[in-house]
C-alpha atoms as a PDB file:
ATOM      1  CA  UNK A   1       0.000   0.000   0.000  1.00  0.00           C
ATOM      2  CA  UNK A   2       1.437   3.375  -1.036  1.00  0.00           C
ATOM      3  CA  UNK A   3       1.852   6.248   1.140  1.00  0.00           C
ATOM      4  CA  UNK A   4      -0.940   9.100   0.858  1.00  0.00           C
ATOM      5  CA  UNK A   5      -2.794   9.523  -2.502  1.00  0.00           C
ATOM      6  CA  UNK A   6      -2.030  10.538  -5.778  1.00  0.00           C
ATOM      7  CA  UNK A   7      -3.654  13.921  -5.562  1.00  0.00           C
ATOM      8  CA  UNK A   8      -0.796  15.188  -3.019  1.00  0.00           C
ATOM      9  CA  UNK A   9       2.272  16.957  -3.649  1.00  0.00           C
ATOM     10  CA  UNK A  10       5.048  17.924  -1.857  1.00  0.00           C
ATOM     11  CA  UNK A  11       7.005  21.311  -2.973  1.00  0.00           C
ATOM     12  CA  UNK A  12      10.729  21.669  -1.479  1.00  0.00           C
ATOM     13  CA  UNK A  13      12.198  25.348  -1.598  1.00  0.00           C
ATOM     14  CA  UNK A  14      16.391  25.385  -0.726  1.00  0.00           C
ATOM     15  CA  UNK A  15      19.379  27.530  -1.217  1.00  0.00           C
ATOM     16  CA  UNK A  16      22.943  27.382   0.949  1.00  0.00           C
ATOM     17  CA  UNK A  17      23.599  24.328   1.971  1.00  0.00           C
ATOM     18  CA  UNK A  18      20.603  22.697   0.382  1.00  0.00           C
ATOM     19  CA  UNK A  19      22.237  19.508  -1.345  1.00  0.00           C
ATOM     20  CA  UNK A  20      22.864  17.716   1.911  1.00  0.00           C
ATOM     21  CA  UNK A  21      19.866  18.633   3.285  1.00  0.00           C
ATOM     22  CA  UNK A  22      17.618  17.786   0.461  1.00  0.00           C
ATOM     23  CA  UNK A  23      20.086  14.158   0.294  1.00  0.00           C
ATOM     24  CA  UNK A  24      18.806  13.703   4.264  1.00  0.00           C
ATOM     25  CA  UNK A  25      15.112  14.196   3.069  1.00  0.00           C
ATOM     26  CA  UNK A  26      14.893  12.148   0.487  1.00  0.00           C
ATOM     27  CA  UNK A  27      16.902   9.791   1.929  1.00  0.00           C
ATOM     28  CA  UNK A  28      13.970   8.929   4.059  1.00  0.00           C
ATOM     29  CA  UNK A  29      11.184   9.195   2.049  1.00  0.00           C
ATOM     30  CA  UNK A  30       9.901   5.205   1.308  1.00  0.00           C
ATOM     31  CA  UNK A  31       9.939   3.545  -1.740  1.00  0.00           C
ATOM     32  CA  UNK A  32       5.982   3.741  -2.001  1.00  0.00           C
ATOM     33  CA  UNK A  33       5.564   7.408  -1.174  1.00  0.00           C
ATOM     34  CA  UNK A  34       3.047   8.497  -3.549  1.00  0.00           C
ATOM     35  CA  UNK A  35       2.841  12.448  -3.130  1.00  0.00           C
ATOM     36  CA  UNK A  36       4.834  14.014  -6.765  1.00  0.00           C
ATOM     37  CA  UNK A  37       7.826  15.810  -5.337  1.00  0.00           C
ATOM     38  CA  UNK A  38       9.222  18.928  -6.617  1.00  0.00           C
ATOM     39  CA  UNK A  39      12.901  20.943  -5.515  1.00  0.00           C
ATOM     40  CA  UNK A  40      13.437  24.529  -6.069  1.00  0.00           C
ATOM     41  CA  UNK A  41      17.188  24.843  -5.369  1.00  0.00           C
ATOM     42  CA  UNK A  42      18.866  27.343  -5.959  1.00  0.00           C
ATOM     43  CA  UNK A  43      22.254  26.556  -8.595  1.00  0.00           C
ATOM     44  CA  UNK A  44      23.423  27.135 -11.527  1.00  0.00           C
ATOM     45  CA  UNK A  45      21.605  25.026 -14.816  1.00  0.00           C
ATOM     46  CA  UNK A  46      25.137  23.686 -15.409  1.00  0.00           C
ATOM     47  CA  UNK A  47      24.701  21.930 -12.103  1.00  0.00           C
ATOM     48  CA  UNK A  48      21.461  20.803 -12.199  1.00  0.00           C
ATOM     49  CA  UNK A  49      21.664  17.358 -13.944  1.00  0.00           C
ATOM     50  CA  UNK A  50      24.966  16.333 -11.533  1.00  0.00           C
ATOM     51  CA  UNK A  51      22.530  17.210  -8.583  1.00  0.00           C
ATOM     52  CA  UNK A  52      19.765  15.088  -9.721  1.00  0.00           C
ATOM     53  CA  UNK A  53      21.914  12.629 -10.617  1.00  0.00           C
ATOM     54  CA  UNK A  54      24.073  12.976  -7.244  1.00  0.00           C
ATOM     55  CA  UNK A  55      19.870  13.060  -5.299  1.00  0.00           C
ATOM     56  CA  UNK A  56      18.962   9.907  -7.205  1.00  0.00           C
ATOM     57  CA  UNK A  57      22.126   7.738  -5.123  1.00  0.00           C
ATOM     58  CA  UNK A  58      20.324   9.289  -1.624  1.00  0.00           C
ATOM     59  CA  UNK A  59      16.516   8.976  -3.015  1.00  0.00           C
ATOM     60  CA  UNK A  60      14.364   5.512  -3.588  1.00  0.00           C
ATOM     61  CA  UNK A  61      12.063   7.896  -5.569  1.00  0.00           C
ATOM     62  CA  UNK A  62      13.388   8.393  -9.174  1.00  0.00           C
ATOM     63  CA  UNK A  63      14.858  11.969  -9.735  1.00  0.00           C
ATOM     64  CA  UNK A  64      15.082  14.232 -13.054  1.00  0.00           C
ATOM     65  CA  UNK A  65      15.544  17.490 -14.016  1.00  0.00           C
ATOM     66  CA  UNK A  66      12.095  18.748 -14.540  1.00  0.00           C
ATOM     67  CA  UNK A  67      11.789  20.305 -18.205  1.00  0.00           C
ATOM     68  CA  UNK A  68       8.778  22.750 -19.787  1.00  0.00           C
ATOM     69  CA  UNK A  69       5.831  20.739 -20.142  1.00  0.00           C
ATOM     70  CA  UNK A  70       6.505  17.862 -17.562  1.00  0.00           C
ATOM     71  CA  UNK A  71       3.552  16.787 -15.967  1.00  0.00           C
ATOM     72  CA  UNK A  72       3.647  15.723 -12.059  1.00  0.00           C
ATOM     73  CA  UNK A  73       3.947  12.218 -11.191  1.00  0.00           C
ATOM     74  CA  UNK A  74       3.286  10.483  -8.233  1.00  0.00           C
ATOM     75  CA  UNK A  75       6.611   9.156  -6.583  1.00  0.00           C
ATOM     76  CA  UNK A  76       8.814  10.818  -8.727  1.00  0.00           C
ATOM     77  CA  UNK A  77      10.751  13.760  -7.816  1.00  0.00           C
ATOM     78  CA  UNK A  78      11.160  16.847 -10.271  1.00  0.00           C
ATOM     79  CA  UNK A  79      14.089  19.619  -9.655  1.00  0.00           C
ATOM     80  CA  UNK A  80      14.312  23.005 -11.205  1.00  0.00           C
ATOM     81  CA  UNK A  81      16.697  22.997 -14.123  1.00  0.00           C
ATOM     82  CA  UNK A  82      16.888  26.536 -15.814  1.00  0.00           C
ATOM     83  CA  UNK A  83      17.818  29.933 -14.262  1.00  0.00           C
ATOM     84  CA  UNK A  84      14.330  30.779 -15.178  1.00  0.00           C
ATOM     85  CA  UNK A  85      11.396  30.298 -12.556  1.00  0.00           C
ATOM     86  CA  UNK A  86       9.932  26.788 -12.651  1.00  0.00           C
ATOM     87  CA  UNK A  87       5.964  27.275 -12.030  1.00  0.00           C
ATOM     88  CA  UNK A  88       3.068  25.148 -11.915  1.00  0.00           C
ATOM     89  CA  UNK A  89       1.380  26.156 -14.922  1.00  0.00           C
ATOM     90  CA  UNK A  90      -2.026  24.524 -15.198  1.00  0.00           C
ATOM     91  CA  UNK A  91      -3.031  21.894 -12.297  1.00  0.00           C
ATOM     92  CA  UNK A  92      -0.616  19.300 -12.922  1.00  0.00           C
ATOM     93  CA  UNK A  93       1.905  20.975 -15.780  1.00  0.00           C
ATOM     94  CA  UNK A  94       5.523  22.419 -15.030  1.00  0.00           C
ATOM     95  CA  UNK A  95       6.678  25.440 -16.661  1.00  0.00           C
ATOM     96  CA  UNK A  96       9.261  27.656 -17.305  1.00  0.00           C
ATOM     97  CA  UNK A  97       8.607  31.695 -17.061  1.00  0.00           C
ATOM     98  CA  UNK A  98      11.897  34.231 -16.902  1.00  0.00           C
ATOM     99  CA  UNK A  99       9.121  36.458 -14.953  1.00  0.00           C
ATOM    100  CA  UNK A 100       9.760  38.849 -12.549  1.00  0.00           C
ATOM    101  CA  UNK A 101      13.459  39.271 -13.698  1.00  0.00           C
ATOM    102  CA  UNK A 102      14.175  41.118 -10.912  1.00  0.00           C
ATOM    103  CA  UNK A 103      14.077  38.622  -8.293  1.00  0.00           C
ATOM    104  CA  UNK A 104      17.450  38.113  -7.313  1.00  0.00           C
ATOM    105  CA  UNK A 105      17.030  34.898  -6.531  1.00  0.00           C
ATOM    106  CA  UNK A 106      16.723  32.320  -9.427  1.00  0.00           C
ATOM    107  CA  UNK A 107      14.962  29.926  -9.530  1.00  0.00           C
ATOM    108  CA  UNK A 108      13.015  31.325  -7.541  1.00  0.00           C
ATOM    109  CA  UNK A 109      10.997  29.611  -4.342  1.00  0.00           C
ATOM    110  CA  UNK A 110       8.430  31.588  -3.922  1.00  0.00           C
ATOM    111  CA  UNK A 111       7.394  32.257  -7.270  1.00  0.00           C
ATOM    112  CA  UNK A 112       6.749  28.074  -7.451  1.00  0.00           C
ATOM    113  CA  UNK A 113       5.090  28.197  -3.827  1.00  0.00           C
ATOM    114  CA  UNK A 114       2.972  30.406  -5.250  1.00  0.00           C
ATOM    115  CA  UNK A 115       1.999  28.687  -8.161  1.00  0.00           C
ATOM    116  CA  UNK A 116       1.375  25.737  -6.433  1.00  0.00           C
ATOM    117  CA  UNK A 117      -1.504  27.777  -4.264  1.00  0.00           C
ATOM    118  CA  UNK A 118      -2.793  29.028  -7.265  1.00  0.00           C
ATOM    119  CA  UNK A 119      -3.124  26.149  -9.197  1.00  0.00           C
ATOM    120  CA  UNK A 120      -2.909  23.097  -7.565  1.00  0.00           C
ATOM    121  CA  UNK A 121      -6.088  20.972  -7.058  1.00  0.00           C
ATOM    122  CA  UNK A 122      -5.368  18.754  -4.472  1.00  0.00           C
ATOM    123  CA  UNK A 123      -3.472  18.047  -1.355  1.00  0.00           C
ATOM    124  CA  UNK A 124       0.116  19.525  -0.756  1.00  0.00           C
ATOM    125  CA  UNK A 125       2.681  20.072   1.378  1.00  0.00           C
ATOM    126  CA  UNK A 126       5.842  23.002   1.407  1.00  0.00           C
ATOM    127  CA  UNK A 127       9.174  22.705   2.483  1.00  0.00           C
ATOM    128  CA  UNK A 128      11.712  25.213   3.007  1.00  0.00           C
ATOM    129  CA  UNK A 129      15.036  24.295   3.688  1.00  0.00           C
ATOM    130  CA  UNK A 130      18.495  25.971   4.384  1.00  0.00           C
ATOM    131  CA  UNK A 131      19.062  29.208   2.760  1.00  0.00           C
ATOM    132  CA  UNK A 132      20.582  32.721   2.713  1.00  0.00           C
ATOM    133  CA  UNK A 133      18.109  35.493   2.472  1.00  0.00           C
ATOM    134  CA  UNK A 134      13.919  35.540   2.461  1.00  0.00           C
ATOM    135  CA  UNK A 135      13.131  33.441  -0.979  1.00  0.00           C
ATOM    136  CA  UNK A 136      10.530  31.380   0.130  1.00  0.00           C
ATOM    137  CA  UNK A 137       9.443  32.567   2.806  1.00  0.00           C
ATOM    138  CA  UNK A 138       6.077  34.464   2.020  1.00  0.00           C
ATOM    139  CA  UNK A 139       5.186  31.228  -0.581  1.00  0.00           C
ATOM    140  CA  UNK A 140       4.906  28.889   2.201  1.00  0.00           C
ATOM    141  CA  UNK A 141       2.678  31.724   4.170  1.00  0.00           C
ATOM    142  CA  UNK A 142       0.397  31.564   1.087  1.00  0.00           C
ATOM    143  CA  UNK A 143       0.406  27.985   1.287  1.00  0.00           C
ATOM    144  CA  UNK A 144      -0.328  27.834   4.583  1.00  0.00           C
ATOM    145  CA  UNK A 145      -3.356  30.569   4.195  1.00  0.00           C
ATOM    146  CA  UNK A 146      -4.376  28.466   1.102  1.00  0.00           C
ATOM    147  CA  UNK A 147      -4.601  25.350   4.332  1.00  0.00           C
ATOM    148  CA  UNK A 148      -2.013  23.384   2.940  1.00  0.00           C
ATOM    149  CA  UNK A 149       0.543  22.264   5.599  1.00  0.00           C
ATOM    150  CA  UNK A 150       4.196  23.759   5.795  1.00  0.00           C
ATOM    151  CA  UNK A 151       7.613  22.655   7.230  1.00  0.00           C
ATOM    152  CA  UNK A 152      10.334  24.945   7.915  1.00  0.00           C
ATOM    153  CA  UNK A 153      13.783  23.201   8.737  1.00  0.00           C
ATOM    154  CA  UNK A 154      14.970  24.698  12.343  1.00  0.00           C
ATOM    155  CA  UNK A 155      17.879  27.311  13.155  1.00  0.00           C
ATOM    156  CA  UNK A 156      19.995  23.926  14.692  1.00  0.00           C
ATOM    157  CA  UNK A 157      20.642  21.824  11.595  1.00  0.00           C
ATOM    158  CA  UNK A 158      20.581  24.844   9.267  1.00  0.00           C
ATOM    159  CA  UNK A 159      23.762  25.507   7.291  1.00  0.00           C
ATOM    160  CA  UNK A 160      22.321  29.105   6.823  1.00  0.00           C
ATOM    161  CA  UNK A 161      19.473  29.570   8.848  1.00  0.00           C
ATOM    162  CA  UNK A 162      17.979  32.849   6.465  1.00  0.00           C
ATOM    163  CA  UNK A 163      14.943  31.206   4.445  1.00  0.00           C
ATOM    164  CA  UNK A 164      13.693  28.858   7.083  1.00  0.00           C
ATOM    165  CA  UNK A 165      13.900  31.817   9.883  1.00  0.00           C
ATOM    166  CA  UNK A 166      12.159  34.436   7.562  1.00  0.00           C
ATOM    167  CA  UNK A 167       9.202  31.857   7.385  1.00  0.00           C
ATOM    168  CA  UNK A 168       9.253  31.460  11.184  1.00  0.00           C
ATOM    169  CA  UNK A 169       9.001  35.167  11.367  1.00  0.00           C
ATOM    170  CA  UNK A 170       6.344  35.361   9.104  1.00  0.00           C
ATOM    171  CA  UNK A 171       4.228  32.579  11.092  1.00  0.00           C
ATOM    172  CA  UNK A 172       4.149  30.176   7.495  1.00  0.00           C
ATOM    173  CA  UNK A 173       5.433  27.068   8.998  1.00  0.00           C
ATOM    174  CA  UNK A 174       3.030  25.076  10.668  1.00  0.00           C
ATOM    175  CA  UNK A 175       6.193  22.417  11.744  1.00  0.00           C
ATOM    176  CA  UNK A 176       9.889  23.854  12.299  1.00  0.00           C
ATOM    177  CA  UNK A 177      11.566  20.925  12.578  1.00  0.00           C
ATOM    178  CA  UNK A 178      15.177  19.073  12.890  1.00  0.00           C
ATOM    179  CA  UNK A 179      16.687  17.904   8.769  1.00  0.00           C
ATOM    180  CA  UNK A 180      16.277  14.426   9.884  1.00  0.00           C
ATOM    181  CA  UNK A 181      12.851  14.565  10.926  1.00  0.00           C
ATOM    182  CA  UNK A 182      11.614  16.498   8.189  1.00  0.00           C
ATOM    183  CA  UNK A 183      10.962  13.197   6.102  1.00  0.00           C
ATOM    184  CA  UNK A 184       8.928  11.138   8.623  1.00  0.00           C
ATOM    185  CA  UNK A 185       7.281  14.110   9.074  1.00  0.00           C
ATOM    186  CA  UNK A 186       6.020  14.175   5.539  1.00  0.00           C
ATOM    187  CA  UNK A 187       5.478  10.194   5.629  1.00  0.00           C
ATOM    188  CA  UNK A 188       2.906  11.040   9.026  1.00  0.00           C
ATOM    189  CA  UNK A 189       1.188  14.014   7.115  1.00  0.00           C
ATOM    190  CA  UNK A 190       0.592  11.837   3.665  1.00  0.00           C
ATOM    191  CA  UNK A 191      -0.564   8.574   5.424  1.00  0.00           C
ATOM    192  CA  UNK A 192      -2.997  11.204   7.977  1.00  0.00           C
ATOM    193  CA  UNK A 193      -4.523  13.002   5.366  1.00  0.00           C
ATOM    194  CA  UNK A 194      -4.992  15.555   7.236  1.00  0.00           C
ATOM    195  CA  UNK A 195      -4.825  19.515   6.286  1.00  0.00           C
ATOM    196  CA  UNK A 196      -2.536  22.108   8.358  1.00  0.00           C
ATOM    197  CA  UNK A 197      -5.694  23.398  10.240  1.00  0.00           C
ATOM    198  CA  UNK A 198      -6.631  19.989  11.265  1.00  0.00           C
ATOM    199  CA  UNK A 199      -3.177  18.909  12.401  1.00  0.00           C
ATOM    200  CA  UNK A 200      -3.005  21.789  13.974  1.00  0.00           C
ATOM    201  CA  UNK A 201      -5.864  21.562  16.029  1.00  0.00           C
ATOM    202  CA  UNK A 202      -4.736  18.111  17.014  1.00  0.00           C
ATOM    203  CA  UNK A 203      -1.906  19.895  18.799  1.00  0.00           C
ATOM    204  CA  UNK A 204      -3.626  21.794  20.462  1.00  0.00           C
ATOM    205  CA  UNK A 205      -6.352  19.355  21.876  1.00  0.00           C
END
């Protein structure tokens, strides 16, 4: 039996010291995860097909460089490969878009984050990882206001704790949690099928 449905996604947003941390995540993500998986990271396109290759020796889940027109597939993870944004263009399409150019940052997190809680139809998750500066961190508040749940790796296991802490300042993480517990983390949220306001009402009660 897989873990979670089909109709979830997970979306991944890292920068500095991202590699190893995205190696540790989907290091522990099962064979049968079912959730399509897609990694904003910021590097350069040159390096882009060595990292996917290099994820795929950590990762049971295939891995590929996601290109314009890929659709999103269950248990397969996709990873930015242009210095264009990557954005979910339609409900279950990938796209490329070299809009707004004057985001520093490129590929840009949030510009996927928020493309995902514009367009996707069904269950999701962010992640944001490791990072210098904000990128990402008002995407996962808008996926959090859209009720999806959100992770934010904590200040401890951080190489550069910039994107994760921006999202703690800006209330968007429902977890904030250690790198190596960010995958069973993912594995309990799939398998609950449960939404951020639910889980977090559990906590509470």
């Amino acid at each position: 039996m897989s873990i979670g449905r089909r109709d979830w996604l997970v979306a991944i947003g890292a920068s500095a010291g991202g590699p190893a941390a995205l190696a540790v995540v989907l290091k522990g993500l099962p064979r049968d995860f079912s959730a399509a998986v897609v990694i904003i990271q910021h590097v350069d396109m040159q390096f882009a097909s060595g990292m996917a290759e290099w994820l795929s020796q950590h990762s049971a889940l295939p891995v590929k460089v996601a290109v314009e027109g890929d659709r999103l597939v269950g248990g397969c993870v996709l990873i930015a490969g242009t210095q264009d944004h990557m954005k979910l263009m339609a409900a279950d399409r990938i796209g490329y878009t070299p809009h707004p150019r004057e985001y520093v940052y490129r590929p840009s997190v949030d510009v996927f984050f928020q493309s995902v809680s514009q367009h996707w139809r069904g269950r999701a998750v962010g992640v944001l990882l490791t990072g210098m500066g904000r990128d990402g961190a008002i995407g996962l508040k808008a996926l959090r206001d859209k009720g999806y749940h959100t992770i934010a790796q904590d200040e401890a296991s951080s190489v550069v704790y910039g994107m994760p802490k921006a999202a703690a300042n800006l209330e968007a993480a429902v977890d904030i949690l250690p790198m190596g517990d960010i995958a069973s983390r993912l594995v309990d949220v799939l398998a609950s099928g449960a939404n951020a306001g639910e889980i977090a009402m559990g906590k509470k009660g």
